[in-house]
PDB file of N, CA and C in Angstrom:
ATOM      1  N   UNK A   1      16.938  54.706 119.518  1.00  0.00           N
ATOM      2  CA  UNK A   1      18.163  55.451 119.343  1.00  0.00           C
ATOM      3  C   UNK A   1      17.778  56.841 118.828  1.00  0.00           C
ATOM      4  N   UNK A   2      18.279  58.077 119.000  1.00  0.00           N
ATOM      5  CA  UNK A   2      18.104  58.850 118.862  1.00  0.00           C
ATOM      6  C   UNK A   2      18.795  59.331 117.480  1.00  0.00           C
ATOM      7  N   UNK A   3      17.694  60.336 116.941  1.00  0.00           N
ATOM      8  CA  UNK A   3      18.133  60.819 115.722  1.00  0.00           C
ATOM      9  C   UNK A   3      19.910  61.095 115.401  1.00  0.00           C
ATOM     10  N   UNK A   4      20.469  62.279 116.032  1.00  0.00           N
ATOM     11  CA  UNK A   4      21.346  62.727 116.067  1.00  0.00           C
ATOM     12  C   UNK A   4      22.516  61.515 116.446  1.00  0.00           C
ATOM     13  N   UNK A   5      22.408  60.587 117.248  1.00  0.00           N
ATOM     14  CA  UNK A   5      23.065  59.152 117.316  1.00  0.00           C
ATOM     15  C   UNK A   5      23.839  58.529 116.361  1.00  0.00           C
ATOM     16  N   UNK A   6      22.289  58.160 115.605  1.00  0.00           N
ATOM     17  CA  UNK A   6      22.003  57.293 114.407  1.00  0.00           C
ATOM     18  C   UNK A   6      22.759  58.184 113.374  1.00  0.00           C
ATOM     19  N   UNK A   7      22.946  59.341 112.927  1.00  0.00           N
ATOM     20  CA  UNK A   7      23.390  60.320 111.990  1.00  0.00           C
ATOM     21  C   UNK A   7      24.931  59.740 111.929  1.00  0.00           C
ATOM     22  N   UNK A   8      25.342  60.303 113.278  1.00  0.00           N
ATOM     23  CA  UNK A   8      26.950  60.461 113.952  1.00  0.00           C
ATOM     24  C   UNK A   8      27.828  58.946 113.647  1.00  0.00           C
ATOM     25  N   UNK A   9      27.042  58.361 114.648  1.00  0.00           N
ATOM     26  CA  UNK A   9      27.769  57.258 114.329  1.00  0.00           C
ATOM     27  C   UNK A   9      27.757  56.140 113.234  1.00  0.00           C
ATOM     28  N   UNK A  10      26.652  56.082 112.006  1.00  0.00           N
ATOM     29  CA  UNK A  10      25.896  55.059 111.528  1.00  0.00           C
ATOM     30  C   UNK A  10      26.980  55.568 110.227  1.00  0.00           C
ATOM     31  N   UNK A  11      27.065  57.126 110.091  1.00  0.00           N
ATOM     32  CA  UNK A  11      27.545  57.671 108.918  1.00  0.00           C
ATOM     33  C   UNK A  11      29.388  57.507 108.142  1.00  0.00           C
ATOM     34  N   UNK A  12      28.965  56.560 107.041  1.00  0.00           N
ATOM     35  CA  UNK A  12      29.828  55.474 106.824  1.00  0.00           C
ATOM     36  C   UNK A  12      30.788  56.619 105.479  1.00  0.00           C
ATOM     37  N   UNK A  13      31.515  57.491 106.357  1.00  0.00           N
ATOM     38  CA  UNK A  13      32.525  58.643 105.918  1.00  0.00           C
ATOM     39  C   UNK A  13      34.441  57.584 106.082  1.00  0.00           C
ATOM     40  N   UNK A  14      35.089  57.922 104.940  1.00  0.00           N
ATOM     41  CA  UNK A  14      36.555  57.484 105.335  1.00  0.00           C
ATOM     42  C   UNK A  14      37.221  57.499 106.369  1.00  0.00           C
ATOM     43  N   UNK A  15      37.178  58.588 106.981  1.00  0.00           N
ATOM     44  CA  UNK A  15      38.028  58.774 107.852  1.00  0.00           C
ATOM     45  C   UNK A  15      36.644  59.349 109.149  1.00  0.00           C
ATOM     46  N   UNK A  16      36.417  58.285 110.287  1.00  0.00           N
ATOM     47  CA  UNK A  16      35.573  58.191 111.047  1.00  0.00           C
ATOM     48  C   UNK A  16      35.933  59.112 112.277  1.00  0.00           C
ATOM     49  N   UNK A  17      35.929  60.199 112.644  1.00  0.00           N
ATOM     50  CA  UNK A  17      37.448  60.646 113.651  1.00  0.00           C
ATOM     51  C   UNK A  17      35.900  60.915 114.551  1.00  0.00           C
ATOM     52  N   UNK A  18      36.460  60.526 115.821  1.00  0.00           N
ATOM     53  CA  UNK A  18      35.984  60.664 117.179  1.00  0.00           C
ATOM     54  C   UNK A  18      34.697  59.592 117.176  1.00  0.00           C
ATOM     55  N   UNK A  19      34.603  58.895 116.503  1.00  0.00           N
ATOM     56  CA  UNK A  19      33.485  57.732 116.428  1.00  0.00           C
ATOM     57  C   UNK A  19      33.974  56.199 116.956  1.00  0.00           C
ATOM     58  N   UNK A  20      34.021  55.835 118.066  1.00  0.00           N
ATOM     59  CA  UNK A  20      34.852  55.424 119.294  1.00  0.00           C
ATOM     60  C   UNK A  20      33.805  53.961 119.576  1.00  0.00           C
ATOM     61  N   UNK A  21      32.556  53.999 119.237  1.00  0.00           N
ATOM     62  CA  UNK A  21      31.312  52.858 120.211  1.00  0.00           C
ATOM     63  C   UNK A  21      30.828  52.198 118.919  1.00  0.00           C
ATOM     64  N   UNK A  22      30.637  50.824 119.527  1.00  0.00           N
ATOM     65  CA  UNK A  22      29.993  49.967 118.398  1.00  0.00           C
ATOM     66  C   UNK A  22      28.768  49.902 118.716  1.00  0.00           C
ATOM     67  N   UNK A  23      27.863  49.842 117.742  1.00  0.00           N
ATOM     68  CA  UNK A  23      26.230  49.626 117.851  1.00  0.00           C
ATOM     69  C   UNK A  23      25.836  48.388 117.159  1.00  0.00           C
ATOM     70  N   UNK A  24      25.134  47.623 117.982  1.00  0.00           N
ATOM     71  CA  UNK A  24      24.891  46.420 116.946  1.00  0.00           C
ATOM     72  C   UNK A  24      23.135  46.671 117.065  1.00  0.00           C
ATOM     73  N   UNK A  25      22.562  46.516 115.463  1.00  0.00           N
ATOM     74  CA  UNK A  25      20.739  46.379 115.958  1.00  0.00           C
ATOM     75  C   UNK A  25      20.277  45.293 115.622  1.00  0.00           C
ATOM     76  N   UNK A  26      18.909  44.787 116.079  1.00  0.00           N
ATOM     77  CA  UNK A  26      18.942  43.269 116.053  1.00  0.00           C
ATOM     78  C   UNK A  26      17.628  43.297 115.743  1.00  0.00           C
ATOM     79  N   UNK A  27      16.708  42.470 115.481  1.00  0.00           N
ATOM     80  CA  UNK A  27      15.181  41.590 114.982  1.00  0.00           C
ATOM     81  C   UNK A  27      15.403  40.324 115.404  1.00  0.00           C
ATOM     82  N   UNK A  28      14.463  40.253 116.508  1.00  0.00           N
ATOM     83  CA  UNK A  28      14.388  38.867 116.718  1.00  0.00           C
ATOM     84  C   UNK A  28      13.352  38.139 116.207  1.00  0.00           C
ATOM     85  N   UNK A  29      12.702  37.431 115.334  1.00  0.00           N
ATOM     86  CA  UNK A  29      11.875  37.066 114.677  1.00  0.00           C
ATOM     87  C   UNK A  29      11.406  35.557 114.953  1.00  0.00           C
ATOM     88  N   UNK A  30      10.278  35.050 114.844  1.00  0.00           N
ATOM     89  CA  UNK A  30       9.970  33.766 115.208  1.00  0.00           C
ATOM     90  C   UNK A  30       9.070  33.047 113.783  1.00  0.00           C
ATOM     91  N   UNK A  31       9.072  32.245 113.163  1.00  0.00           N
ATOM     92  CA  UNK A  31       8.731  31.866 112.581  1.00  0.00           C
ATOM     93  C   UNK A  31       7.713  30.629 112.757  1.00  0.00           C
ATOM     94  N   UNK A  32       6.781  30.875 112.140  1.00  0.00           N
ATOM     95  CA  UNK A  32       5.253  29.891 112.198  1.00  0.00           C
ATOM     96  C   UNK A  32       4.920  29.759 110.839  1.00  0.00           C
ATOM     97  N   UNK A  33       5.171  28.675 110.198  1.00  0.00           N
ATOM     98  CA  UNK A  33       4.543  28.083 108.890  1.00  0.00           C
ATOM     99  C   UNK A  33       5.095  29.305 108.076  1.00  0.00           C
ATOM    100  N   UNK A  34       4.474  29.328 107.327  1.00  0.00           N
ATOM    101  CA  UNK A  34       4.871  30.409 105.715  1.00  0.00           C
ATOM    102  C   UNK A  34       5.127  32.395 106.480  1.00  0.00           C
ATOM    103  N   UNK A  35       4.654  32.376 107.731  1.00  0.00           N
ATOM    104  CA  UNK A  35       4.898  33.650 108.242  1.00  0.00           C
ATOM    105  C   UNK A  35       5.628  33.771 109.163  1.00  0.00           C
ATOM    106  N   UNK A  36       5.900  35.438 109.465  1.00  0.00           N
ATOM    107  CA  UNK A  36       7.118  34.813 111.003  1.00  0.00           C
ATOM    108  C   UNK A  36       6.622  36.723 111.112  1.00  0.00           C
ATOM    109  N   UNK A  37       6.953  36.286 112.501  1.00  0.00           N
ATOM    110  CA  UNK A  37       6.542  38.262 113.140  1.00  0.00           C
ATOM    111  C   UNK A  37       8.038  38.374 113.947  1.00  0.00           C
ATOM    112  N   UNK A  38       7.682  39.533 114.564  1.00  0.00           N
ATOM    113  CA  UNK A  38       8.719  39.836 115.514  1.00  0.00           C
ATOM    114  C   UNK A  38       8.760  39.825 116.854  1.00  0.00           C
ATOM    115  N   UNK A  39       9.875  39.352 117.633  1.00  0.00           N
ATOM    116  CA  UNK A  39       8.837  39.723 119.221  1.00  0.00           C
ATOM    117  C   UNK A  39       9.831  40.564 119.597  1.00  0.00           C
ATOM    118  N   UNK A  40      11.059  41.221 119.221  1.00  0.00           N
ATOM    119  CA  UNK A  40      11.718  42.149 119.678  1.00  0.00           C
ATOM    120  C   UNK A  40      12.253  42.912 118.683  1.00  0.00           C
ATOM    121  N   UNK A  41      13.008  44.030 119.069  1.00  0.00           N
ATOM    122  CA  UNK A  41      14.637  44.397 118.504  1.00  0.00           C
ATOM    123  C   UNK A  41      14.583  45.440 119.529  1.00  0.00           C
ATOM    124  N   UNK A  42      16.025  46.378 119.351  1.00  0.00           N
ATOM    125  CA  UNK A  42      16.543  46.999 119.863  1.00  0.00           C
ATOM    126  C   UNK A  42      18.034  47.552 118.963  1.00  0.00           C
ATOM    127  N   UNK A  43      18.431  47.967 120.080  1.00  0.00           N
ATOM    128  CA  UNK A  43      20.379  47.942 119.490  1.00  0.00           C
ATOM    129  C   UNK A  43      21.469  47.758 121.632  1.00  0.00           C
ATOM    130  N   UNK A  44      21.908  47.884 120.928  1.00  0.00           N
ATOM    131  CA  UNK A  44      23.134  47.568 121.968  1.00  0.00           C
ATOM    132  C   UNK A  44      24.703  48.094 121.864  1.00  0.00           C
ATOM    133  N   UNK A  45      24.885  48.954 122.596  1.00  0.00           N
ATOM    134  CA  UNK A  45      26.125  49.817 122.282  1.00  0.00           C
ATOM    135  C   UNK A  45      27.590  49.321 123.362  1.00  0.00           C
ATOM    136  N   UNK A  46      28.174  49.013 122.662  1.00  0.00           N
ATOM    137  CA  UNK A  46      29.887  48.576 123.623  1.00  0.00           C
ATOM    138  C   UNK A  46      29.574  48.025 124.344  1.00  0.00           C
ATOM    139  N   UNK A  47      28.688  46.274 123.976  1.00  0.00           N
ATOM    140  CA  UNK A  47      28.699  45.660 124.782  1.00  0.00           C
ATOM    141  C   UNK A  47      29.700  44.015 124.964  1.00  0.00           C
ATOM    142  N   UNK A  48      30.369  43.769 125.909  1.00  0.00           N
ATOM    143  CA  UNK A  48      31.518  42.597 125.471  1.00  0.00           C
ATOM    144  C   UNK A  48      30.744  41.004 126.287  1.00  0.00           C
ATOM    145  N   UNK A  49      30.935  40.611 125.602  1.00  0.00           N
ATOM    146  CA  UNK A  49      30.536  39.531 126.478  1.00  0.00           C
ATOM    147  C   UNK A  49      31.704  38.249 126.294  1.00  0.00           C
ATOM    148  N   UNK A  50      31.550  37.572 127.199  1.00  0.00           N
ATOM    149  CA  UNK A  50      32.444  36.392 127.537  1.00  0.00           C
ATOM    150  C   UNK A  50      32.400  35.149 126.714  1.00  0.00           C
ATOM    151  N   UNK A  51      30.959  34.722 126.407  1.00  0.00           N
ATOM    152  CA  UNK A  51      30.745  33.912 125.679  1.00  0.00           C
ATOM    153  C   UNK A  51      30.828  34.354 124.032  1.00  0.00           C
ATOM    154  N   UNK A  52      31.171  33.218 123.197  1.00  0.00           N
ATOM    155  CA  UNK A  52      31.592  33.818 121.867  1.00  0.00           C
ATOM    156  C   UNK A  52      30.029  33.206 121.423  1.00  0.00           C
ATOM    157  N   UNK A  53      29.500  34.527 120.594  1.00  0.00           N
ATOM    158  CA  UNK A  53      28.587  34.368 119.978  1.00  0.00           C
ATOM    159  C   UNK A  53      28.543  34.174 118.336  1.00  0.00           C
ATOM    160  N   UNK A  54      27.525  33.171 117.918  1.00  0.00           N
ATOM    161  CA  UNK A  54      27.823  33.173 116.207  1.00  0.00           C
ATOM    162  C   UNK A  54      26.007  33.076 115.832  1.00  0.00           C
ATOM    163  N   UNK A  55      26.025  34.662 115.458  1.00  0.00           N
ATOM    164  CA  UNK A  55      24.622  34.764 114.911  1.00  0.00           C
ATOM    165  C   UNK A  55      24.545  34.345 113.862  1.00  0.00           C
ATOM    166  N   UNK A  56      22.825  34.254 113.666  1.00  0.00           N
ATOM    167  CA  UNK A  56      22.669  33.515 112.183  1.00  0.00           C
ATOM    168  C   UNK A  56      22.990  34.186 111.189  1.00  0.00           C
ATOM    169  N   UNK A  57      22.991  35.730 111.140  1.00  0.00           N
ATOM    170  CA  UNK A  57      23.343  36.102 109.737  1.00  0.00           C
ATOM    171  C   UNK A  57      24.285  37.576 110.520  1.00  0.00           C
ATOM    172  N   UNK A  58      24.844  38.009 110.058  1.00  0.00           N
ATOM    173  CA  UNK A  58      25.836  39.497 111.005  1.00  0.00           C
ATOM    174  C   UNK A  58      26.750  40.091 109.534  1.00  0.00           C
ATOM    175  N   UNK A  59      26.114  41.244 109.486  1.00  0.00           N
ATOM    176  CA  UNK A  59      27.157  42.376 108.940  1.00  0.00           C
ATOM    177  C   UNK A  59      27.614  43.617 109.634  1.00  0.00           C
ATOM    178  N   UNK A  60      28.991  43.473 108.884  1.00  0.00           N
ATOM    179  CA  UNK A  60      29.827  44.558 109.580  1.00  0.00           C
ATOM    180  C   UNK A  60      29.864  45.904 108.884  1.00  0.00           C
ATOM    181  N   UNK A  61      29.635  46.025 107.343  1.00  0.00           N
ATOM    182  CA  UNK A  61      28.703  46.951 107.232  1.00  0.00           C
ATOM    183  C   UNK A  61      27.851  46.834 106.252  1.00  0.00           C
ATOM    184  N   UNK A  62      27.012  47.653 106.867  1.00  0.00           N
ATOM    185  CA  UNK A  62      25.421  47.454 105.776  1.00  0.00           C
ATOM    186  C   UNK A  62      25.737  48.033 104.583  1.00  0.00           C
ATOM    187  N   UNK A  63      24.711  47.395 103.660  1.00  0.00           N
ATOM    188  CA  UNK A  63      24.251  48.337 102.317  1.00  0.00           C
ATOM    189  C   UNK A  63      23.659  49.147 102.354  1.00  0.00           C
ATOM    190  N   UNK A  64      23.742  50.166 101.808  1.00  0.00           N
ATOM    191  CA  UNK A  64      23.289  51.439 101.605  1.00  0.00           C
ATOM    192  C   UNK A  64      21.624  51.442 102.135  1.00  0.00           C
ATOM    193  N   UNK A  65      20.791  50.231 101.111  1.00  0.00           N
ATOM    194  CA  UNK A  65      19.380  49.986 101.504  1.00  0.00           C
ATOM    195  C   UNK A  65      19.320  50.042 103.116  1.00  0.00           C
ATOM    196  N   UNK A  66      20.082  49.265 103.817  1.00  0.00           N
ATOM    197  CA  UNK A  66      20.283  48.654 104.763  1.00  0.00           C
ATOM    198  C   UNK A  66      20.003  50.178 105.925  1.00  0.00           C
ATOM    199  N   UNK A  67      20.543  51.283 105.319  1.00  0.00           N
ATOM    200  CA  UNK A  67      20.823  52.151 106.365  1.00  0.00           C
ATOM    201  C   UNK A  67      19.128  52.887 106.701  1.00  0.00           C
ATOM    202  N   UNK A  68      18.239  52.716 105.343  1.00  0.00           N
ATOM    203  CA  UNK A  68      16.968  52.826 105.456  1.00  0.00           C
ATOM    204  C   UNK A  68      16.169  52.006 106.077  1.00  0.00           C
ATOM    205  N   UNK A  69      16.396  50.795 106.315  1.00  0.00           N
ATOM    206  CA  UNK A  69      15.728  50.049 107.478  1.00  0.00           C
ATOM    207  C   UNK A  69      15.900  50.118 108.411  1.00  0.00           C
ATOM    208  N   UNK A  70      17.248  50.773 108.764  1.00  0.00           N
ATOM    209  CA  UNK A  70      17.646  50.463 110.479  1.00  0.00           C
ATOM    210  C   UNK A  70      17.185  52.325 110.834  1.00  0.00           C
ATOM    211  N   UNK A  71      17.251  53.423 110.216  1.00  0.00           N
ATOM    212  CA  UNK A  71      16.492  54.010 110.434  1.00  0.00           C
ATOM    213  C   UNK A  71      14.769  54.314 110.500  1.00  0.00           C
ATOM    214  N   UNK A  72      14.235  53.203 110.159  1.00  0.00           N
ATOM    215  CA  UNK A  72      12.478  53.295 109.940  1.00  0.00           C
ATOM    216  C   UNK A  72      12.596  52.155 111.179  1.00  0.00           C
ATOM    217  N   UNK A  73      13.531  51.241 111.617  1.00  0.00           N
ATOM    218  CA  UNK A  73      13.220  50.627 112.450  1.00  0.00           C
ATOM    219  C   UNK A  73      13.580  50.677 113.851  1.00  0.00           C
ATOM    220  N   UNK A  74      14.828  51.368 114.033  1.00  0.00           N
ATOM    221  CA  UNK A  74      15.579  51.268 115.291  1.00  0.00           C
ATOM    222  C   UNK A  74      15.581  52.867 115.627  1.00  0.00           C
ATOM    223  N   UNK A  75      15.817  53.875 115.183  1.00  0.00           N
ATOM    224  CA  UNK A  75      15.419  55.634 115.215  1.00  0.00           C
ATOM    225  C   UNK A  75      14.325  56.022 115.717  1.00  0.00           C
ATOM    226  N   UNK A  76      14.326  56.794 116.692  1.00  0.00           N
ATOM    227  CA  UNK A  76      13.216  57.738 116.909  1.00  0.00           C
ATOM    228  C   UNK A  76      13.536  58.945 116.505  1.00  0.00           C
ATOM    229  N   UNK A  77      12.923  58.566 114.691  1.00  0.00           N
ATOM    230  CA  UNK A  77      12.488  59.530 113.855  1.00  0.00           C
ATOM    231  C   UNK A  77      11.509  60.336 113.785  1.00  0.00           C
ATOM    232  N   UNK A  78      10.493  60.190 114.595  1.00  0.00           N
ATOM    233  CA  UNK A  78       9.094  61.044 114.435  1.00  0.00           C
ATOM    234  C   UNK A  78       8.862  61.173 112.863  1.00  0.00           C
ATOM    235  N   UNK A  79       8.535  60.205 112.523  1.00  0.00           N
ATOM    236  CA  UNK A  79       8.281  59.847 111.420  1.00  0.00           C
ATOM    237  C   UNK A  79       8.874  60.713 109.950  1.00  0.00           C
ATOM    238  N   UNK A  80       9.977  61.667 110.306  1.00  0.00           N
ATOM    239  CA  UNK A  80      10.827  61.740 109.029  1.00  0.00           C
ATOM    240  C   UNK A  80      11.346  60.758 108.475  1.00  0.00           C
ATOM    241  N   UNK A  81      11.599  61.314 107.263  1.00  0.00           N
ATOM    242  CA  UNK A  81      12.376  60.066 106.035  1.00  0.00           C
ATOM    243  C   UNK A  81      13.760  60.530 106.469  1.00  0.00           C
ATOM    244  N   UNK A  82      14.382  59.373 105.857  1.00  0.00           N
ATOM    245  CA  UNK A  82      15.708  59.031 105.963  1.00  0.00           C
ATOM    246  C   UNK A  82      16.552  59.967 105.021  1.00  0.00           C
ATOM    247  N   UNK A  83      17.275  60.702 105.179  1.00  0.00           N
ATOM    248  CA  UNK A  83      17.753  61.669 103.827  1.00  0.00           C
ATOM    249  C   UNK A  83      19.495  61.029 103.423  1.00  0.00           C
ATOM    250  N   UNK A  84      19.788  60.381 102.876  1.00  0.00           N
ATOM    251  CA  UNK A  84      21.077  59.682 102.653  1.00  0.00           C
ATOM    252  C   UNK A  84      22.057  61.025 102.693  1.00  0.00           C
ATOM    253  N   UNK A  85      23.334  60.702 102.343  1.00  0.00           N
ATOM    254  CA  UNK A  85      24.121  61.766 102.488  1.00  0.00           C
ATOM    255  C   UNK A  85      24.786  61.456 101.436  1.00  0.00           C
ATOM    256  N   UNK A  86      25.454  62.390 100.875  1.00  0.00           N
ATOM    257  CA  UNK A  86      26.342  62.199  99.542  1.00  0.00           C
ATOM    258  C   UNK A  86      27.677  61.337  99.957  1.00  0.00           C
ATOM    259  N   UNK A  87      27.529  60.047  99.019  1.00  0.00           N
ATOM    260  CA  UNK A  87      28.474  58.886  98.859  1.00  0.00           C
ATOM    261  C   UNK A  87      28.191  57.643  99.684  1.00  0.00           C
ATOM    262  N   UNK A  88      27.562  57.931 100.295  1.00  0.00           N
ATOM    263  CA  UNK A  88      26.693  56.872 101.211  1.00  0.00           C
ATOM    264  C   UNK A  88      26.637  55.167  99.966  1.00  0.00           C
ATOM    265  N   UNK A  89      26.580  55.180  99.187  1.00  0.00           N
ATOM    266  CA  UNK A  89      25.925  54.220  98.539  1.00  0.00           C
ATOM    267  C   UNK A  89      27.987  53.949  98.108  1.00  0.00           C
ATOM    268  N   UNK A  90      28.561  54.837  97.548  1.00  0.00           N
ATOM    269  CA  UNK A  90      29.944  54.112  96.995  1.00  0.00           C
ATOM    270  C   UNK A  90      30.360  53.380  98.104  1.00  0.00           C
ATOM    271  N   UNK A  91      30.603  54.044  99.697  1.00  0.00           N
ATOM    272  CA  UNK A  91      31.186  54.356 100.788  1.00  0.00           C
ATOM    273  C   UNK A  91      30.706  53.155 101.308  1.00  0.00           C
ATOM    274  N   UNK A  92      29.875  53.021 100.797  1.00  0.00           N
ATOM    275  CA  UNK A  92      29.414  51.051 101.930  1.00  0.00           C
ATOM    276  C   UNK A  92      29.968  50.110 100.822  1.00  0.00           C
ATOM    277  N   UNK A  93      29.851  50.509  99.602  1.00  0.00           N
ATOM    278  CA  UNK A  93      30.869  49.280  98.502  1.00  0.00           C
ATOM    279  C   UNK A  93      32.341  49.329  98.774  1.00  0.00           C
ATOM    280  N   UNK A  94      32.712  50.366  98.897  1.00  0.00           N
ATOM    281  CA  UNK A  94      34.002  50.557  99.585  1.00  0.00           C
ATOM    282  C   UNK A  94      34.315  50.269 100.573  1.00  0.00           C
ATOM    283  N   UNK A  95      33.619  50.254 101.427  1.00  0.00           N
ATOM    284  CA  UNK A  95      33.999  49.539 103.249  1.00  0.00           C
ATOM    285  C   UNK A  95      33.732  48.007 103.005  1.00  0.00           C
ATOM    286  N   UNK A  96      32.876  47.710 102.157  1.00  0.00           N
ATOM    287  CA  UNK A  96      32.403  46.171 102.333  1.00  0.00           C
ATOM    288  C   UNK A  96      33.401  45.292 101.851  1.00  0.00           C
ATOM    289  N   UNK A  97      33.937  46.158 100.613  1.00  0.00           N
ATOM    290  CA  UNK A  97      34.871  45.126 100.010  1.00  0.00           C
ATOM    291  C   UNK A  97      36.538  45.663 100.568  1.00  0.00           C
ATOM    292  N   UNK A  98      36.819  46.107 101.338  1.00  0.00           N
ATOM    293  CA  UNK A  98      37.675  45.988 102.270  1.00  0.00           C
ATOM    294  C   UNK A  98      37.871  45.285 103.531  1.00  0.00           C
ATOM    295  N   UNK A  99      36.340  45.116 104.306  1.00  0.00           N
ATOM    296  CA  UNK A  99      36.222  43.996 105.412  1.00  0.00           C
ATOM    297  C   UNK A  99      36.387  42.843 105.087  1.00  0.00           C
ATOM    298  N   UNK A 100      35.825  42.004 103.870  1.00  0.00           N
ATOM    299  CA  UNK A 100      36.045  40.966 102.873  1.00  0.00           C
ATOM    300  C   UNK A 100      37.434  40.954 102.935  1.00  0.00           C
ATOM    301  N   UNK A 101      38.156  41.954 102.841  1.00  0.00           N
ATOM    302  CA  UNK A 101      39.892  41.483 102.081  1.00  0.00           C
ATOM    303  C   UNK A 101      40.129  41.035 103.525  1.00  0.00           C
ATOM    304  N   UNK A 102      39.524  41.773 104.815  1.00  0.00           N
ATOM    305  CA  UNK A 102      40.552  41.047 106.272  1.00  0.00           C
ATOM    306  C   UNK A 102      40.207  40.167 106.501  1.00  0.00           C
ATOM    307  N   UNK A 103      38.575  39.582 106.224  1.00  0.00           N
ATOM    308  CA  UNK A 103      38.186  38.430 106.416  1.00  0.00           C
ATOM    309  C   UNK A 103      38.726  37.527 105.493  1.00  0.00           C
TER     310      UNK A 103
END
């Protein structure tokens, strides 16, 4: 995913205006005894499918930490750091515990 992407849409502001596509990113991981590697990830943008899926673990929005992994992992960063943005850290306690109230 591209830098400017990841910025636009990932950036967890109140009022989201013109931010329209869902991105989901994924790790597929396999596990062998006490270790486990990866054999994929990616992301996937506005995609619907027919069959109802129930992954093993799914958030709707990340923690703040959260936004530093999916940039070191899913971004083509050319190896810049992640620079948070001011409120980033309230702004995901605030979205989280509002998805909770619909769920």
């Amino acid at each position: 995913m591209k830098q400017r992407k990841f910025l636009y849409h990932f950036k967890n502001v109140r009022w989201a205006k013109g931010r329209h596509e869902t991105y989901l990113c994924y790790v597929v991981k396999r596990r062998d005894s006490a270790t486990s590697f990866s054999l994929d990830f990616g992301h996937l943008r506005n995609k619907v499918s027919i069959n109802t899926c129930f992954p093993g673990r799914a958030f709707l929005e990340p923690p703040a930490d959260d936004y530093f992994y999916c940039w070191n992992t899913f971004v083509e960063n050319h190896e810049r750091t992640f620079k948070a943005w001011e409120g980033l850290h309230e702004n995901s306690v605030r979205l989280s515990r509002q998805l909770r109230r619909i769920l």
